[in-house]
N, C-alpha and C. Protein backbone atom coordinates (compact mmCIF):
# COMPACT_ATOMS: atom_id res chain seq x y z
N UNK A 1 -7.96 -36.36 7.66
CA UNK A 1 -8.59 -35.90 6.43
C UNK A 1 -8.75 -34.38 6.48
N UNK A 2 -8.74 -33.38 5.16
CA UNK A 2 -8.59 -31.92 5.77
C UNK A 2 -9.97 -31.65 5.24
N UNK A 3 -10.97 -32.68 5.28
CA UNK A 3 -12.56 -31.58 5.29
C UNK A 3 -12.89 -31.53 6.14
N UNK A 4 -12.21 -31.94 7.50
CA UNK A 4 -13.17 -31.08 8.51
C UNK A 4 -12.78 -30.09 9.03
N UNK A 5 -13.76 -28.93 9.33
CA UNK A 5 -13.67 -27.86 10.08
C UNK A 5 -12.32 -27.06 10.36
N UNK A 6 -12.27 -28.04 11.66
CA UNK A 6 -11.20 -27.86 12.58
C UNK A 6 -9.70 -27.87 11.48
N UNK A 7 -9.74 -28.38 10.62
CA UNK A 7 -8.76 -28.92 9.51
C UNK A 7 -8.10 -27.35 9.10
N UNK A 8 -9.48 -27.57 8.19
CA UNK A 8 -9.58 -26.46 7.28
C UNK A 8 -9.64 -24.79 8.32
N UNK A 9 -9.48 -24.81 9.19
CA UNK A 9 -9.37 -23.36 9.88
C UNK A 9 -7.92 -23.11 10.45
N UNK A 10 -7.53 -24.82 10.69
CA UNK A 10 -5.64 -24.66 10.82
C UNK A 10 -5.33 -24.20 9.59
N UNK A 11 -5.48 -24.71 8.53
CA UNK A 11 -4.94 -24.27 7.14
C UNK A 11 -4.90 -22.97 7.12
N UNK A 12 -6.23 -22.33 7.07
CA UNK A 12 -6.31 -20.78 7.23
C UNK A 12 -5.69 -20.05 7.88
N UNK A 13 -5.11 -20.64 9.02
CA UNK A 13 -4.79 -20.29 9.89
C UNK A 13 -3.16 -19.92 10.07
N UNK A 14 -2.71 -21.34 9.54
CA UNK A 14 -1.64 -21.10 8.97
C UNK A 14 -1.24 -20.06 7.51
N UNK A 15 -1.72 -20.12 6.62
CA UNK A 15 -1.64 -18.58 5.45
C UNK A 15 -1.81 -17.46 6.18
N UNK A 16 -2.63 -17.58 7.11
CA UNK A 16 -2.81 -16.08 7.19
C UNK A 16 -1.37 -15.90 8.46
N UNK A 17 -0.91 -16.75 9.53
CA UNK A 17 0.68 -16.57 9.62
C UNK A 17 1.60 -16.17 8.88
N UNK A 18 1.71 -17.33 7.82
CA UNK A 18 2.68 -16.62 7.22
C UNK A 18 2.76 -15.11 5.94
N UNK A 19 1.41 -14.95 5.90
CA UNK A 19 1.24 -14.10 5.53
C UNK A 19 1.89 -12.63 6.84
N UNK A 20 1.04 -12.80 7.50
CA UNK A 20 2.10 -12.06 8.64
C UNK A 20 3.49 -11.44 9.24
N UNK A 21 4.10 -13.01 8.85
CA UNK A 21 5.57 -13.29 8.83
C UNK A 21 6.17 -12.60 7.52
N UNK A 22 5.53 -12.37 6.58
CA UNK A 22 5.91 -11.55 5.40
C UNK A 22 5.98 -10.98 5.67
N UNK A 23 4.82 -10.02 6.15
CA UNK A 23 4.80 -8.46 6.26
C UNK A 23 5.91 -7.78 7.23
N UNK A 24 6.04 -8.58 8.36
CA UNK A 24 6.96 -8.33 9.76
C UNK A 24 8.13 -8.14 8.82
N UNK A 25 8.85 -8.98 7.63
CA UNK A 25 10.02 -9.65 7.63
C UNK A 25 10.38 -8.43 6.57
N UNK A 26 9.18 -8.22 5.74
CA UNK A 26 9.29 -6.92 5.11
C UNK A 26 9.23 -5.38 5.86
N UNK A 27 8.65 -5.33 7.14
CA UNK A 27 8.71 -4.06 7.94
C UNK A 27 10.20 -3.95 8.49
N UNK A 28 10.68 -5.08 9.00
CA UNK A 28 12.21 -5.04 8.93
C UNK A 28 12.59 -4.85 8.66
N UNK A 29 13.11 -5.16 7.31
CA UNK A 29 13.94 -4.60 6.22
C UNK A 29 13.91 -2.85 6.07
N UNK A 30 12.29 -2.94 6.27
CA UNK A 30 12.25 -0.88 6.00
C UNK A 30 12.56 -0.31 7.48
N UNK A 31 12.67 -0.81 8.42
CA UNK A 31 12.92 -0.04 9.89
C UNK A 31 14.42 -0.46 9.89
N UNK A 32 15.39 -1.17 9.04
CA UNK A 32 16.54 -1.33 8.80
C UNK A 32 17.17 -0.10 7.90
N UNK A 33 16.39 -0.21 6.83
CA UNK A 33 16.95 0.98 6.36
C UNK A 33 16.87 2.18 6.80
N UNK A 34 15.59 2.45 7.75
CA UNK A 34 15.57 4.05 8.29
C UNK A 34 16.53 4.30 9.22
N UNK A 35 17.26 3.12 9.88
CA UNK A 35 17.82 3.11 11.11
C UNK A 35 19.44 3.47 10.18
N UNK A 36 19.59 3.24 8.92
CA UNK A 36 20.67 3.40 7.94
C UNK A 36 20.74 5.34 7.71
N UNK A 37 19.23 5.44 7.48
CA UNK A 37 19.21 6.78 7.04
C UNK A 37 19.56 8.02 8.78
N UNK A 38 19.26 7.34 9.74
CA UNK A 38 19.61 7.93 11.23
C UNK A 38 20.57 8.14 10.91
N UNK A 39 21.49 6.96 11.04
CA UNK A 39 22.97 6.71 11.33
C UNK A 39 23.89 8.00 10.66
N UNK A 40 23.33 7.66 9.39
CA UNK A 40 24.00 8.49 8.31
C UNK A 40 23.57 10.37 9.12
N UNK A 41 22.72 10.64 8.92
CA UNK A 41 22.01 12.02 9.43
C UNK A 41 22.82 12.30 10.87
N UNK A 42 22.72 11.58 12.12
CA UNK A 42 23.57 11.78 13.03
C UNK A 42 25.01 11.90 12.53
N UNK A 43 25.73 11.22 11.61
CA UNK A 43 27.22 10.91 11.47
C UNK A 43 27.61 12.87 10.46
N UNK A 44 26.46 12.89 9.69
CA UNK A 44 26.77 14.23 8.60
C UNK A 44 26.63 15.70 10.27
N UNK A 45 25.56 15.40 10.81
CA UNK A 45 25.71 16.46 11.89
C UNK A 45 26.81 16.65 12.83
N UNK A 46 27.18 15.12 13.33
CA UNK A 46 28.42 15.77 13.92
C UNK A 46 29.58 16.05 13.50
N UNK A 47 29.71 15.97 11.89
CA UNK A 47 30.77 16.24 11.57
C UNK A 47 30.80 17.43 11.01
N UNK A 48 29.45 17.63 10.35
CA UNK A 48 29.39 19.28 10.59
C UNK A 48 29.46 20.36 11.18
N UNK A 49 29.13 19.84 12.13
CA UNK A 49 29.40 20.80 13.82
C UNK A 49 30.74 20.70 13.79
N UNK A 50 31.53 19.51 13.85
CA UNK A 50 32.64 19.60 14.47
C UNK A 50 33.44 20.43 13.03
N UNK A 51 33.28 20.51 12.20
CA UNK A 51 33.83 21.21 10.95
C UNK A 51 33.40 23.26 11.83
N UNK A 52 32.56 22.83 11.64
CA UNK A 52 32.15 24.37 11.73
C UNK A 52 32.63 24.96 12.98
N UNK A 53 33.01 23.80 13.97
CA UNK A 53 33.34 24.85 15.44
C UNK A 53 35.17 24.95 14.81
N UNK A 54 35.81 23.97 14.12
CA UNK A 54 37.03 24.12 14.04
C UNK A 54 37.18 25.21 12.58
N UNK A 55 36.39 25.34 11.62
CA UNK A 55 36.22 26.75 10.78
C UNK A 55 36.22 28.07 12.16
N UNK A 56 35.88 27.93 12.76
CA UNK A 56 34.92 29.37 13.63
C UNK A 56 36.33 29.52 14.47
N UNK A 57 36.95 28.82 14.84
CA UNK A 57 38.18 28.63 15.97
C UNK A 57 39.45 29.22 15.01
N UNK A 58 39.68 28.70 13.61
CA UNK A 58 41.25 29.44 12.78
C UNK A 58 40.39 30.46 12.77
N UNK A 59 39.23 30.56 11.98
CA UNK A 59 38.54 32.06 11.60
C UNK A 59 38.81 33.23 12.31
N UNK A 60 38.71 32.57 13.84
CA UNK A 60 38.53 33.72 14.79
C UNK A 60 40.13 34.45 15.51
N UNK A 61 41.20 33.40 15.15
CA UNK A 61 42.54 33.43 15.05
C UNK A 61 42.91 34.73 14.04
N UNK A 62 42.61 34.43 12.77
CA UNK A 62 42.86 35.05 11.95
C UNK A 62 42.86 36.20 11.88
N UNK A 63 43.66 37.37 11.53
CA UNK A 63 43.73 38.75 11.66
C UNK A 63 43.88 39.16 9.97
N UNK A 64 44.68 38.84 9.15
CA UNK A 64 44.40 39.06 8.05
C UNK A 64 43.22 38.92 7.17
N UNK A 65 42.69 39.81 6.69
CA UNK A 65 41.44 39.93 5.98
C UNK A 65 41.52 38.71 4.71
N UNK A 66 42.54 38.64 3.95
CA UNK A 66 42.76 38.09 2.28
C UNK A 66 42.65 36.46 3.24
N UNK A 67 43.30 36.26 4.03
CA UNK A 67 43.83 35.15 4.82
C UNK A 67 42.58 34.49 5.47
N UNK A 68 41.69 35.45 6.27
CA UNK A 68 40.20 35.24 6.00
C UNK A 68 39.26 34.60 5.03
N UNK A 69 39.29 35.18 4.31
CA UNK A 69 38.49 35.51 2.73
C UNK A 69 38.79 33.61 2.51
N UNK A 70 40.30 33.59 2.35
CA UNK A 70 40.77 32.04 1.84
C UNK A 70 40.40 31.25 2.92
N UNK A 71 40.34 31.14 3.95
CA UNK A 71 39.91 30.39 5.33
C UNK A 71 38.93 29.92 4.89
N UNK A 72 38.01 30.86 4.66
CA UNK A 72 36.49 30.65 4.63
C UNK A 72 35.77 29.89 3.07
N UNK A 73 36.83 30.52 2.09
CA UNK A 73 36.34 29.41 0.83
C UNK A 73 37.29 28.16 0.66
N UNK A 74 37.88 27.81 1.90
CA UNK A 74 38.54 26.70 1.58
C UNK A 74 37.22 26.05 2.17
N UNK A 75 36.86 26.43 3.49
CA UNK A 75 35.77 26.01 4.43
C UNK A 75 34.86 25.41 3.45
N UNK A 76 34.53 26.10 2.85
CA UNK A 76 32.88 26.44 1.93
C UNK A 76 33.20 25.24 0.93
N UNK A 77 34.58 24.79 0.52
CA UNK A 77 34.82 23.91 -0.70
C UNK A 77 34.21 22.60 0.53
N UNK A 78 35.78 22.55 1.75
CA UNK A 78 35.15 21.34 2.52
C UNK A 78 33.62 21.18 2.24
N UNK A 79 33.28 21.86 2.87
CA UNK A 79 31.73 21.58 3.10
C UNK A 79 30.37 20.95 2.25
N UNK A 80 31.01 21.94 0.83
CA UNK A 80 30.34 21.43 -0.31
C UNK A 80 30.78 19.66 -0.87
N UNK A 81 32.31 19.75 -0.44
CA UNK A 81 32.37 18.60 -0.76
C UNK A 81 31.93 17.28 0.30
N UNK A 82 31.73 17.78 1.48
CA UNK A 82 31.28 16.33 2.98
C UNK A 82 29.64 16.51 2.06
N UNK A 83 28.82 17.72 1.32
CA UNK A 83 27.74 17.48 1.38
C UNK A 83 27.30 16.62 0.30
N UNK A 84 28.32 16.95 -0.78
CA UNK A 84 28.01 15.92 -1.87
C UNK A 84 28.12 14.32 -1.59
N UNK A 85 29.01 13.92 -0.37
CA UNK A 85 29.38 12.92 -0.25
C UNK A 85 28.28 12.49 0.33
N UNK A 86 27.41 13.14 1.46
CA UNK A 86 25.89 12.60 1.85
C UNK A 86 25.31 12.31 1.17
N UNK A 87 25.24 13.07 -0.17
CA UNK A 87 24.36 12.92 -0.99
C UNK A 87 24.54 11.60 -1.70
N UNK A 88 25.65 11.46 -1.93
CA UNK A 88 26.35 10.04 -2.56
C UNK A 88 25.24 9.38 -1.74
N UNK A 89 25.60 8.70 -0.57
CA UNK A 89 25.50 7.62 0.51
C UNK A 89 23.84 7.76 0.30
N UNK A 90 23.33 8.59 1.01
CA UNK A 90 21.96 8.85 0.77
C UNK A 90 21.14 8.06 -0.18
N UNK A 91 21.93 8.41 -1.44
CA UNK A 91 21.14 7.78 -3.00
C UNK A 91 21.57 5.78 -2.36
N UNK A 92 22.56 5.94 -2.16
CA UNK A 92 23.15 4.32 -2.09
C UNK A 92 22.25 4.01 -0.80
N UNK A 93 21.53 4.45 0.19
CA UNK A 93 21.23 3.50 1.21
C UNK A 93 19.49 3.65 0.57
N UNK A 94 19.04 4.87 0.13
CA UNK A 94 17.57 4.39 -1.06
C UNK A 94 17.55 3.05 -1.80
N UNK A 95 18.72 3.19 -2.62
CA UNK A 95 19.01 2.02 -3.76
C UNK A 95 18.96 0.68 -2.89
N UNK A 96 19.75 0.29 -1.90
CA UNK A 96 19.66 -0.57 -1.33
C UNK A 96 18.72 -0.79 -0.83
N UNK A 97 17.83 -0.09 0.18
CA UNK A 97 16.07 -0.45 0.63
C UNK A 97 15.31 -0.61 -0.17
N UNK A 98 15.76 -0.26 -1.46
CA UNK A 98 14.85 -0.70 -2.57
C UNK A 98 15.06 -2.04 -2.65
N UNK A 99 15.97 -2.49 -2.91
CA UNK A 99 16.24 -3.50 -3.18
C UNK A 99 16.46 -4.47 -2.54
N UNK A 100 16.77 -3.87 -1.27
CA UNK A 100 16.52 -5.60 -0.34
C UNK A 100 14.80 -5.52 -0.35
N UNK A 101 14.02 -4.46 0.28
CA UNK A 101 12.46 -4.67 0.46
C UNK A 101 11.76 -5.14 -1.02
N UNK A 102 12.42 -5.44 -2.67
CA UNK A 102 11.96 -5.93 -3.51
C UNK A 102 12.44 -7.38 -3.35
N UNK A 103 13.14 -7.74 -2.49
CA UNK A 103 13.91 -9.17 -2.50
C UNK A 103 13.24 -9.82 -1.57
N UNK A 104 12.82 -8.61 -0.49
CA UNK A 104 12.32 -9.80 0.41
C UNK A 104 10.66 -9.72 -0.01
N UNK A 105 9.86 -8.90 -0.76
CA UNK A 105 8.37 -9.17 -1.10
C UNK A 105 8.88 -10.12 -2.19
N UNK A 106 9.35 -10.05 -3.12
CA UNK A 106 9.44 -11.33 -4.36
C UNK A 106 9.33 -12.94 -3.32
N UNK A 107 10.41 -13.09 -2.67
CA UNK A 107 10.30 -14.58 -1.51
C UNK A 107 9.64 -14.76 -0.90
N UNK A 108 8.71 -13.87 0.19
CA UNK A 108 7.91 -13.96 0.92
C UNK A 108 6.38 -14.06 -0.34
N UNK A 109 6.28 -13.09 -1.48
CA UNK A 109 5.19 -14.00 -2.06
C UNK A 109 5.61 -15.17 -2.91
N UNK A 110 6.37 -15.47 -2.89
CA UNK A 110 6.96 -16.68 -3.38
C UNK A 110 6.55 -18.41 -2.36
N UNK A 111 6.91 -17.70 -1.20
CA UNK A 111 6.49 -19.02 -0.58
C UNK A 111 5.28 -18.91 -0.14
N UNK A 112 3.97 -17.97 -0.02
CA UNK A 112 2.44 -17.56 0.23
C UNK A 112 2.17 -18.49 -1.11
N UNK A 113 2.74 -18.42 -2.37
CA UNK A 113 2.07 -18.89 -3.05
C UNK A 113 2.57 -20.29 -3.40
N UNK A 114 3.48 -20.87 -2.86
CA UNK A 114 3.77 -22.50 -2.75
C UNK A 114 2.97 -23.19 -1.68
N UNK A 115 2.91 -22.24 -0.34
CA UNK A 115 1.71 -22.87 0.55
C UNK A 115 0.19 -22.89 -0.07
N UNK A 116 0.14 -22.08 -0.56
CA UNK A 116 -1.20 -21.73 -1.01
C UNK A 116 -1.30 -22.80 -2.10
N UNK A 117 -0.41 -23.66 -3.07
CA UNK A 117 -0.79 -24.43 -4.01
C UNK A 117 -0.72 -25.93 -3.01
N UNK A 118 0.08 -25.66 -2.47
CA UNK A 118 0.56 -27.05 -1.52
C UNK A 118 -1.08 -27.47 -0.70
N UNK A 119 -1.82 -26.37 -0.28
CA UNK A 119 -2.64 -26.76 0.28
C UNK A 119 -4.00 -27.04 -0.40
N UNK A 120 -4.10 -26.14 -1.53
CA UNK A 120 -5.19 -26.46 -2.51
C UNK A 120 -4.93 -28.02 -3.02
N UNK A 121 -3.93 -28.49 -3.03
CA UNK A 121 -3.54 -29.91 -3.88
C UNK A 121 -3.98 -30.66 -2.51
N UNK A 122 -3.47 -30.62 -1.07
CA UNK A 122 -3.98 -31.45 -0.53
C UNK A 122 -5.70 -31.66 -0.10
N UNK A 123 -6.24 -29.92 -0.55
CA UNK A 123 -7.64 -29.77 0.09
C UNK A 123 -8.34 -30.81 -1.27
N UNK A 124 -7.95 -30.63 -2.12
CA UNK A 124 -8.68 -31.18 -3.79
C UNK A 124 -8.49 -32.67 -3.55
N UNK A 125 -7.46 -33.64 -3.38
CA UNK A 125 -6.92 -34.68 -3.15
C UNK A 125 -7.73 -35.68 -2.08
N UNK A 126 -8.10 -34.84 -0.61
CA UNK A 126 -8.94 -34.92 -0.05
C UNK A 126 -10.04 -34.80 0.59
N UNK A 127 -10.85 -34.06 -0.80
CA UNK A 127 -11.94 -34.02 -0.63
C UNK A 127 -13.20 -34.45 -1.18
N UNK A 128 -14.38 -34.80 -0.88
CA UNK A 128 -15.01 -35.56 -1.53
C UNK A 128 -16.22 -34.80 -2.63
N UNK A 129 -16.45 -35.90 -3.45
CA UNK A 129 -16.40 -35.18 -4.88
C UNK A 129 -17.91 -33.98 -4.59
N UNK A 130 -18.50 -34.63 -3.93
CA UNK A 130 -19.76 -33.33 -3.68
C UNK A 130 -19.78 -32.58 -2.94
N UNK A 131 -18.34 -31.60 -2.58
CA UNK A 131 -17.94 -30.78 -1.96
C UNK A 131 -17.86 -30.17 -2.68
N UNK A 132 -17.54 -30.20 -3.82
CA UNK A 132 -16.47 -29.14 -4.62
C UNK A 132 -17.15 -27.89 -4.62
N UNK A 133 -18.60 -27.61 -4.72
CA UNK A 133 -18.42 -25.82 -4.40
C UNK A 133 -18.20 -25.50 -3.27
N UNK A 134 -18.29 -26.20 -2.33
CA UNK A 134 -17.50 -25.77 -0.98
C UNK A 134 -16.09 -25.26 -1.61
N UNK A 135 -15.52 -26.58 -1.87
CA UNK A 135 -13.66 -26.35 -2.13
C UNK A 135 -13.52 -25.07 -3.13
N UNK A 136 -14.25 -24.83 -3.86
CA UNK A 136 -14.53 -23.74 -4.67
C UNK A 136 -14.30 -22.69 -4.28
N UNK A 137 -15.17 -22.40 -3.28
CA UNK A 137 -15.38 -21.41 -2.10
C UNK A 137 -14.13 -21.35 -1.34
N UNK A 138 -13.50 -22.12 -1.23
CA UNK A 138 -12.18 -22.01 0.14
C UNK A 138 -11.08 -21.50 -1.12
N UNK A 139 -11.02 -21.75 -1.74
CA UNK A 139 -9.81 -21.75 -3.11
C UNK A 139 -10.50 -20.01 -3.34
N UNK A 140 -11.43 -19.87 -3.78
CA UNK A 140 -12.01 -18.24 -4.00
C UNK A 140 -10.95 -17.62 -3.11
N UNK A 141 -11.55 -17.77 -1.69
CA UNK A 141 -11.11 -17.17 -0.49
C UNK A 141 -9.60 -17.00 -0.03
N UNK A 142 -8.88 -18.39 -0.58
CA UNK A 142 -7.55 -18.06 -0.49
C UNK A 142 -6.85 -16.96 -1.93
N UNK A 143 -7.51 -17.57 -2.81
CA UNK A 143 -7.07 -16.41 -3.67
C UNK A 143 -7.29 -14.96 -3.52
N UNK A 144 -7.96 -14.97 -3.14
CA UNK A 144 -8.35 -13.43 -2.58
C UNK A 144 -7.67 -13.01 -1.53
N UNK A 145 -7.13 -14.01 -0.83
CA UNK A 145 -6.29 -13.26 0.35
C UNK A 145 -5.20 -13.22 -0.30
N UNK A 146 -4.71 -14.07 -1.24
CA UNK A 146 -3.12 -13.95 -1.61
C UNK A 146 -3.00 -12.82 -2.59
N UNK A 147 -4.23 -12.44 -3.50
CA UNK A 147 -4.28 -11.32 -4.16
C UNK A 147 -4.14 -10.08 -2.93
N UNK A 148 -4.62 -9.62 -2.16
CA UNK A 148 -4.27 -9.16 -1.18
C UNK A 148 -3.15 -8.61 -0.56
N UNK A 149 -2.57 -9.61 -0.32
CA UNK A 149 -1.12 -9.49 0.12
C UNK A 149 -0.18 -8.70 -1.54
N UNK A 150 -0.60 -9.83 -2.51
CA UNK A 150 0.30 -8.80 -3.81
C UNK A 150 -0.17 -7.95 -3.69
N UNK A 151 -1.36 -7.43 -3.89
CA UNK A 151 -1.79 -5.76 -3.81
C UNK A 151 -1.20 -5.04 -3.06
N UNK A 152 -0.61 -5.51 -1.60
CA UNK A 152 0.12 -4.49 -0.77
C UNK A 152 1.32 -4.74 -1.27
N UNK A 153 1.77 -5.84 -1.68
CA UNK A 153 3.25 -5.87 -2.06
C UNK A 153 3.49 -4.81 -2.86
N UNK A 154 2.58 -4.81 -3.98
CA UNK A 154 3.02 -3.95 -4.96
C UNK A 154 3.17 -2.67 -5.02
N UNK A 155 1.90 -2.37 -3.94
CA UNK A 155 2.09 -0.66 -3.23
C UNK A 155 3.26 -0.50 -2.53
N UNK A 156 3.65 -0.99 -1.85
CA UNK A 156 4.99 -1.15 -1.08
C UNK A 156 5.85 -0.60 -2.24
N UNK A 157 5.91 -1.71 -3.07
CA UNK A 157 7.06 -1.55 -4.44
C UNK A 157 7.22 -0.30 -4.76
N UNK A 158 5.82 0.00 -5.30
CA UNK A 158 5.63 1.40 -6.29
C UNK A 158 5.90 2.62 -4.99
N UNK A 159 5.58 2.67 -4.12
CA UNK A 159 5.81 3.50 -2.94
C UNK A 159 7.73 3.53 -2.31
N UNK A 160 8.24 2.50 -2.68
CA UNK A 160 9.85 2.73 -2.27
C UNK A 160 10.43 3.15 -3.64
N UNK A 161 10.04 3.11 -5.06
CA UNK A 161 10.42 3.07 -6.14
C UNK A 161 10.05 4.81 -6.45
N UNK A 162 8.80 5.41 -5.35
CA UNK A 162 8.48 6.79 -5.99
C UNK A 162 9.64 7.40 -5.04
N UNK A 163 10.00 6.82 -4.06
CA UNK A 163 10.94 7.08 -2.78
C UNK A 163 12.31 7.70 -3.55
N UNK A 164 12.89 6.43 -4.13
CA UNK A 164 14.01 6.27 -4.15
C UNK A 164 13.68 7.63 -5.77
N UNK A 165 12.89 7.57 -6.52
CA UNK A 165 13.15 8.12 -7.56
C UNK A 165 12.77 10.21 -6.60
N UNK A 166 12.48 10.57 -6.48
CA UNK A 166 12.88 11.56 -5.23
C UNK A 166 13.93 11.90 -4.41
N UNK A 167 14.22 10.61 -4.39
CA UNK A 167 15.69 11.00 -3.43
C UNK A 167 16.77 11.13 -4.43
N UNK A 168 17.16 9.80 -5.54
CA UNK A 168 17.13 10.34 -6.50
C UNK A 168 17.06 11.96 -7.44
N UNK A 169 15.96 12.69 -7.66
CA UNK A 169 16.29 14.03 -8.38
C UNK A 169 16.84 14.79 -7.24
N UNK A 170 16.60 14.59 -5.83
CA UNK A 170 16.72 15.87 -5.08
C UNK A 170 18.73 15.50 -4.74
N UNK A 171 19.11 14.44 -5.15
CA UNK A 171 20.31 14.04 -4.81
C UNK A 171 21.37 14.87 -6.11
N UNK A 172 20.52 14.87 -7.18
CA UNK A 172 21.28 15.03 -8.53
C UNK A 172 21.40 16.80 -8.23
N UNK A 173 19.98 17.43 -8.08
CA UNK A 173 19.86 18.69 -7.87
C UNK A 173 20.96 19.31 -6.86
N UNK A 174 21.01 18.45 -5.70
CA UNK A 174 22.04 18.84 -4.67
C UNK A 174 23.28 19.19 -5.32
N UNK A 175 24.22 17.44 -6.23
CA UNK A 175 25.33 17.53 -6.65
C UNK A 175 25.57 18.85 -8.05
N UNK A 176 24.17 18.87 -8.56
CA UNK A 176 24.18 20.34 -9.58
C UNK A 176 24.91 21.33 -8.84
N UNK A 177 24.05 21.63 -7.84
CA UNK A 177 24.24 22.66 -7.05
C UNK A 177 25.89 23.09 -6.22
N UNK A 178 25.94 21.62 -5.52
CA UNK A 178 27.74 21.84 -5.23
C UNK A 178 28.37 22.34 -6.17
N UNK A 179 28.32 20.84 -7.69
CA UNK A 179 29.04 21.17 -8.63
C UNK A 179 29.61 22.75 -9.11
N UNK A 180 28.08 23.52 -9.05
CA UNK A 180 28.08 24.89 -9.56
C UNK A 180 28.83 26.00 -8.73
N UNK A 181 28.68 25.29 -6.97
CA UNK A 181 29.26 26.34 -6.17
C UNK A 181 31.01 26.32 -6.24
N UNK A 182 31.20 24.33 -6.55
CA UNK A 182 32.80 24.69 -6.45
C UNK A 182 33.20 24.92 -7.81
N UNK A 183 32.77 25.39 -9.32
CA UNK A 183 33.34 25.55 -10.42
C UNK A 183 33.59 27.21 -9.95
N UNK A 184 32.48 28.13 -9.18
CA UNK A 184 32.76 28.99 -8.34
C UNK A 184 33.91 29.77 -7.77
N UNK A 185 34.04 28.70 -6.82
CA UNK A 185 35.20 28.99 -5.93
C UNK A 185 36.52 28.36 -6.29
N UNK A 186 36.51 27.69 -7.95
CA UNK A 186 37.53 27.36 -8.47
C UNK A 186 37.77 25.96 -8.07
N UNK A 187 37.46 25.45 -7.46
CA UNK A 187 37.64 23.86 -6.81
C UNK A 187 37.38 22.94 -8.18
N UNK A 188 38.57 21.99 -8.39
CA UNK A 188 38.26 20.73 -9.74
C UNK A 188 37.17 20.11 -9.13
N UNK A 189 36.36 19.64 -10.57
CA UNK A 189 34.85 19.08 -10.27
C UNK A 189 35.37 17.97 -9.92
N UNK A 190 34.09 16.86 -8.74
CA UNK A 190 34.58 15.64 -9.18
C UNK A 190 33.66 15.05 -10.57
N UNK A 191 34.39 13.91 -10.67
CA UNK A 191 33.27 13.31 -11.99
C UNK A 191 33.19 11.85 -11.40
């Protein structure tokens, strides 16, 4: 029978697990994507380095001045263009942590709140009728924890959504900025 005690503190006991198991399953997802945003940051540095030691190596070859001059804004196009391409990827691995960490809070409160009805139906079912402000009281209490958990969900949300909309302008500002340097140096835009 789940009015006793011992019952009713497994129950609890269990929500507040899988409540847990949410949060973990959702910290994942975001220590997945930062480990996306490394990858990427290590992969743009060494290829920048390795760009810039092989710019610095013809550069330093070079004896003609005009021959120079072109060395160096071919360089400057490369460059603008590996940076726009970060910028690409960048916006795409935001977009995606958005969107898996909105996929996995939608399921994870999805099933908080099937346990949470699953168990109110069995606590109501078996319990006896001059309990009920007790059961009252336990139903309060779970609602309040599951409100809880949405409340962080939703900060979560609104907090990867102010993310991504940031990475977002500073991504657009970047490609302004290439855009403007290679109409510059004569380089076709991309579109």
């Amino acid at each position: 029978m789940f009015t006793k005690p011992e019952t009713l503190a497994k129950a609890s006991r269990s929500l507040f697990e899988m409540q847990m198991q949410a949060m973990q399953n959702i910290s994942a997802q975001a220590v997945q994507s930062v480990q996306h945003l490394l990858e990427l940051n290590a992969q743009a540095a060494q290829n920048s380095t390795e760009a810039t030691l092989s710019a610095i190596q013809r550069l330093a070859v070079t004896r003609d001045p005009q021959a120079f001059l072109n060395l160096s804004a071919a360089q400057a196009r490369v460059n603008a263009e590996q940076a726009l391409q970060y910028s690409v990827r960048l916006r795409e691995i935001a977009q995606g942590m958005q969107q898996a960490l909105q996929r996995s809070s939608q399921q994870e409160a999805q099933k908080l709140q099937q346990e949470l009805n699953r168990m109110m139906s069995e606590l109501s079912k078996n319990t006896p009728e001059h309990a009920g402000p007790a059961l009252e009281l336990v139903k309060t209490m779970l609602d309040q924890s599951n409100a809880g958990l949405a409340d962080v969900s939703r900060a979560g949300e609104q907090a990867l959504q102010q993310l991504q909309e940031q990475v977002g302008k500073a991504a657009q500002q970047f490609v302004q900025a290439v855009e403007h340097g290679l109409q510059h140096m004569g380089a076709p835009q991309k579109k």
